[in-house]
Protein backbone atom coordinates (compact mmCIF):
# COMPACT_ATOMS: atom_id res chain seq x y z
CA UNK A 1 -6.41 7.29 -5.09
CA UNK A 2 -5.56 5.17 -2.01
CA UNK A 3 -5.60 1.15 -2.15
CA UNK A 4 -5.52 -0.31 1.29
CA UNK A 5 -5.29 -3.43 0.47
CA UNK A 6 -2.49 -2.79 -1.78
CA UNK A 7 -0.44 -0.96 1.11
CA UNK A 8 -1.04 -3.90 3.13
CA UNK A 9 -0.23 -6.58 0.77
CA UNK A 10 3.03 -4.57 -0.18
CA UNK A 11 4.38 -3.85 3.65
CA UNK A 12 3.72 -8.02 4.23
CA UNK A 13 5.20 -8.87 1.13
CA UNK A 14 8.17 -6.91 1.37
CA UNK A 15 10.43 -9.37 3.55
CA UNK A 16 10.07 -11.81 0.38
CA UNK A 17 9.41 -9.36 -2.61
CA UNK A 18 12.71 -9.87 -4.26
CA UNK A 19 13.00 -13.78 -3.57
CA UNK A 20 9.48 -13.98 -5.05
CA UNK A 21 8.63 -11.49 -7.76
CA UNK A 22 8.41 -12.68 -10.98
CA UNK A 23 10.91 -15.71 -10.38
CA UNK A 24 10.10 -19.02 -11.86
CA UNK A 25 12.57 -21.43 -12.85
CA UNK A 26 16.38 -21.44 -13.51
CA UNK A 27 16.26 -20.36 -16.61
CA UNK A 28 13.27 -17.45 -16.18
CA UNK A 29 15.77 -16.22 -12.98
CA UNK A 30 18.54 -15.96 -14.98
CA UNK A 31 16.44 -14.00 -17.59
CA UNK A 32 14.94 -11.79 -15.04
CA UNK A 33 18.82 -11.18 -13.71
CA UNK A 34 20.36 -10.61 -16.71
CA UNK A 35 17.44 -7.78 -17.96
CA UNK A 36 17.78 -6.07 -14.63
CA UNK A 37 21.72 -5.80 -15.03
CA UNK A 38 21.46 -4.37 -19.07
CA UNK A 39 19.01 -1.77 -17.59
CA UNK A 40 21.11 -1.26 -15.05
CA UNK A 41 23.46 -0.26 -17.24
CA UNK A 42 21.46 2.10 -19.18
CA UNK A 43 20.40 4.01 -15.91
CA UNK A 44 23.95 3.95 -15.05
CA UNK A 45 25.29 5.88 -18.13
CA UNK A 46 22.67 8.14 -18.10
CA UNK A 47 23.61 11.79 -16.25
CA UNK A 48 23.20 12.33 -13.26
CA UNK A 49 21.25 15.18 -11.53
CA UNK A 50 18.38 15.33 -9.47
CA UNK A 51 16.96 12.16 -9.88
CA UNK A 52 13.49 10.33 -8.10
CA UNK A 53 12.88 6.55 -7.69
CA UNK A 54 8.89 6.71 -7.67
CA UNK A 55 7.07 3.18 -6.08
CA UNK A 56 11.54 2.19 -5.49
CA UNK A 57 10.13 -0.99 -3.79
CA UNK A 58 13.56 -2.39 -2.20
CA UNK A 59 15.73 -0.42 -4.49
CA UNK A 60 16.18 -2.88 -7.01
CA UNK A 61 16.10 0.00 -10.01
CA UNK A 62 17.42 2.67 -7.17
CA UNK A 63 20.93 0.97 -6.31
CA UNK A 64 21.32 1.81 -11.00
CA UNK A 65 20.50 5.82 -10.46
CA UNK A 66 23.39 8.29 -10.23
CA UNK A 67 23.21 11.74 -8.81
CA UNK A 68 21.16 13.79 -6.12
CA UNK A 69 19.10 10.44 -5.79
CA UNK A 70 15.53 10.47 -3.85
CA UNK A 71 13.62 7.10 -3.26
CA UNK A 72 10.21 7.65 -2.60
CA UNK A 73 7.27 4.77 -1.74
CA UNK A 74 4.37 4.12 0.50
CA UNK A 75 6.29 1.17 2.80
CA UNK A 76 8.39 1.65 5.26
CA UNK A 77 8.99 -1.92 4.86
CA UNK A 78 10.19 -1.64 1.47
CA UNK A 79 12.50 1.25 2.21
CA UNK A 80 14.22 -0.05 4.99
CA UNK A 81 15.04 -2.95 2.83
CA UNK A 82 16.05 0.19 -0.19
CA UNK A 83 18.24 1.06 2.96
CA UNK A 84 20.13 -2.08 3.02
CA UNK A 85 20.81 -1.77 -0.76
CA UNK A 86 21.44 1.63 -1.71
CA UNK A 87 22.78 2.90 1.98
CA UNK A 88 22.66 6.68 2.03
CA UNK A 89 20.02 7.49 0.10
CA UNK A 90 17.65 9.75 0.84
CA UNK A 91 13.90 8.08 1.27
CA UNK A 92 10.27 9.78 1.41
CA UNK A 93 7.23 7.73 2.76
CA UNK A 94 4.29 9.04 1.00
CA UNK A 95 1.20 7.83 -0.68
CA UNK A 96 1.04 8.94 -4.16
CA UNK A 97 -0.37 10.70 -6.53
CA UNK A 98 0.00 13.61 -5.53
CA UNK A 99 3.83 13.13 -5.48
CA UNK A 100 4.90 15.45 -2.54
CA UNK A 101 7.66 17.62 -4.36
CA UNK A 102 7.03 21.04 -6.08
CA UNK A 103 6.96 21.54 -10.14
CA UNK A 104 10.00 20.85 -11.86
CA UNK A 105 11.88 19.37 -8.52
CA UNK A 106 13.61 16.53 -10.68
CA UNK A 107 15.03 16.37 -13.42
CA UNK A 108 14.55 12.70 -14.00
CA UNK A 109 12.08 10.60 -12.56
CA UNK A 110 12.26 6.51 -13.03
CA UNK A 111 9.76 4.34 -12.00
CA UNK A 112 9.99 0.61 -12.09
CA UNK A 113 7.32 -2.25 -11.80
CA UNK A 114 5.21 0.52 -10.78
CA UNK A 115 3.39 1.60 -13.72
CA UNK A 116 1.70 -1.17 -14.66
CA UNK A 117 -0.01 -1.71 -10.76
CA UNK A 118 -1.91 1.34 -11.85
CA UNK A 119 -5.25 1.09 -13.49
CA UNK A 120 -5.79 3.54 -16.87
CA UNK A 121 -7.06 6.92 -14.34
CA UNK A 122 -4.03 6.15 -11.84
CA UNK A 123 -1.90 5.74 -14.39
CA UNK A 124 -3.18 9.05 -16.20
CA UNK A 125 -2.91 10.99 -13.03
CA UNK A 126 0.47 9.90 -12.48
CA UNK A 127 1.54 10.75 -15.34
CA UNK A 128 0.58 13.94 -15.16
CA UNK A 129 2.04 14.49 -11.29
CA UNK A 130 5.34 12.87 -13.36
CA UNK A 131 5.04 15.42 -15.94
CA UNK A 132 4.75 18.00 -13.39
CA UNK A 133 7.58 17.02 -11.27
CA UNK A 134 9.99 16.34 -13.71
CA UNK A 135 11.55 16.72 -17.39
CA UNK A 136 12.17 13.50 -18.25
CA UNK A 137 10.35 10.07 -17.58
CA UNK A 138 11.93 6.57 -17.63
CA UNK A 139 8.69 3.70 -17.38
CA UNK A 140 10.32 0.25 -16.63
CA UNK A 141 7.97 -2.34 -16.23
CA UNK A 142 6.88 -5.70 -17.46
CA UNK A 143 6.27 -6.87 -20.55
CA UNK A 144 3.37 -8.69 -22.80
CA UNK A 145 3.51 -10.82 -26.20
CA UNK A 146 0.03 -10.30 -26.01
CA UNK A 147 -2.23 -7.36 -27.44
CA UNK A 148 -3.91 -6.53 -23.79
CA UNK A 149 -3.00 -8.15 -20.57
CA UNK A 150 -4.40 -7.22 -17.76
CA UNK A 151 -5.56 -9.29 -14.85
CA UNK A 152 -6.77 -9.42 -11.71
CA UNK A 153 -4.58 -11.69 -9.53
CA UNK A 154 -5.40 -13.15 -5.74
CA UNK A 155 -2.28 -12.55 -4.29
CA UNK A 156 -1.01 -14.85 -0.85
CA UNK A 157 2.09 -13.48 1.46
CA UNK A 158 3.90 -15.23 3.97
CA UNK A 159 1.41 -15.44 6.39
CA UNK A 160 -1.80 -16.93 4.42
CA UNK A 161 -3.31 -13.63 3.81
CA UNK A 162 -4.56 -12.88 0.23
CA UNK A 163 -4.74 -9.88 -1.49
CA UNK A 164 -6.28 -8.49 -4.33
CA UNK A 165 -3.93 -7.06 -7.05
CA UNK A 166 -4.35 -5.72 -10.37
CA UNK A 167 -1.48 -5.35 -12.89
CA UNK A 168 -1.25 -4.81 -16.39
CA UNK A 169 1.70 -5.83 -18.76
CA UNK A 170 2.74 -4.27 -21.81
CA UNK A 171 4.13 -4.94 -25.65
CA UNK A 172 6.73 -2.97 -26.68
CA UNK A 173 4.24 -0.47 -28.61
CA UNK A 174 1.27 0.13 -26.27
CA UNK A 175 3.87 1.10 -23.13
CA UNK A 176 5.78 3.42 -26.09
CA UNK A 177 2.20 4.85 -27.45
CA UNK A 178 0.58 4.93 -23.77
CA UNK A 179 3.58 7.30 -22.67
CA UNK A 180 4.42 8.66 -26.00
CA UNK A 181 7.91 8.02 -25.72
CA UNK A 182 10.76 5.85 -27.08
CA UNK A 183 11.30 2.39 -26.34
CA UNK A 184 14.84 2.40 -24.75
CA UNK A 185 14.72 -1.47 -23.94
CA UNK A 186 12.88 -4.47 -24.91
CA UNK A 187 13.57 -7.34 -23.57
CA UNK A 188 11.74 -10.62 -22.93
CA UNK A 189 11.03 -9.88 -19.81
CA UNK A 190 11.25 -6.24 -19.32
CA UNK A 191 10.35 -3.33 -21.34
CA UNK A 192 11.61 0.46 -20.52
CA UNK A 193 10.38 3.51 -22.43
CA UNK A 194 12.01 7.31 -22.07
CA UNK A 195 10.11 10.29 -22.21
């Protein structure tokens, strides 16, 4: 299920992705910072093994994972910047689904701000590829106070360029029922369910 336009709009956007993504003002930053540091934590403490980083971006969620750590995503942009962060780790380029490792590779696989980029058949097939690849699943992504919110977003980088992108936010309940999981986070900003 390739999206051109959302590989392009990710390999321009990723010299500004972190400066940019979801940041409003002082007091939305410091929420954003302080949500990314408690799930930090949580990845953290959890054990290590073999673990894979699906859509890692710049390695924001990647630099939390412990263990036999594999980044995978479609930009080489984004993982040279993963690189920078989480130096040493090992990195696959690959569009996805299919995810390009054999059943039961991993025994973890996180995803982060990823999920919710997916439209209901992505997201169905990658579950499934997710269920294939690995025993457990750990869905971070963004949250909703809403009952549905989805939207269709124009998009500009750097350059003037505009992109299409859909995304999709979640409340606490339809990420937990969607996966059928438990919520192991829920925060104002964030939401992150384990499978």
């Amino acid at each position: 299920m390739r999206d051109v336009m959302r590989e392009r709009y990710y390999r321009h956007r990723a010299p500004v992705y972190d400066e940019t993504s979801y940041r409003g003002d002082h007091v939305v930053n410091a929420g954003l910072d302080r949500e990314t540091a408690e799930i930090g934590k949580l990845l953290a403490a959890l054990p290590g093994g073999r673990v894979l980083d699906v859509g890692c971006g710049t390695g924001v969620w990647t630099q939390f994972l412990r263990g036999e750590v594999v980044a995978l995503d479609q930009s080489v942009e984004m993982l040279a910047l993963t690189r920078v962060r989480v130096p040493g780790v090992r990195q696959v380029q690959a569009l996805f689904p299919p995810l390009p490792f054999g059943t039961g590779a991993f025994d973890r696989l996180v995803t982060g701000n990823f999920y919710g980029l997916l439209r209901p058949r992505e997201r169905a097939v990658f579950l499934a590829e997710a269920r294939r690849t690995a025993r457990e699943l750990i869905v971070i992504d963004l949250r909703s106070d809403g009952d549905r919110h989805e939207e269709k977003t124009e998009r500009r980088t750097v350059d003037g360029t505009t992109y299409p992108i859909y995304r999709r936010r979640f409340t606490p309940d339809s990420l937990s029922s969607e996966l059928g999981g438990e919520l192991m986070y829920c925060g104002l900003y964030f939401l992150a369910v384990r499978v």
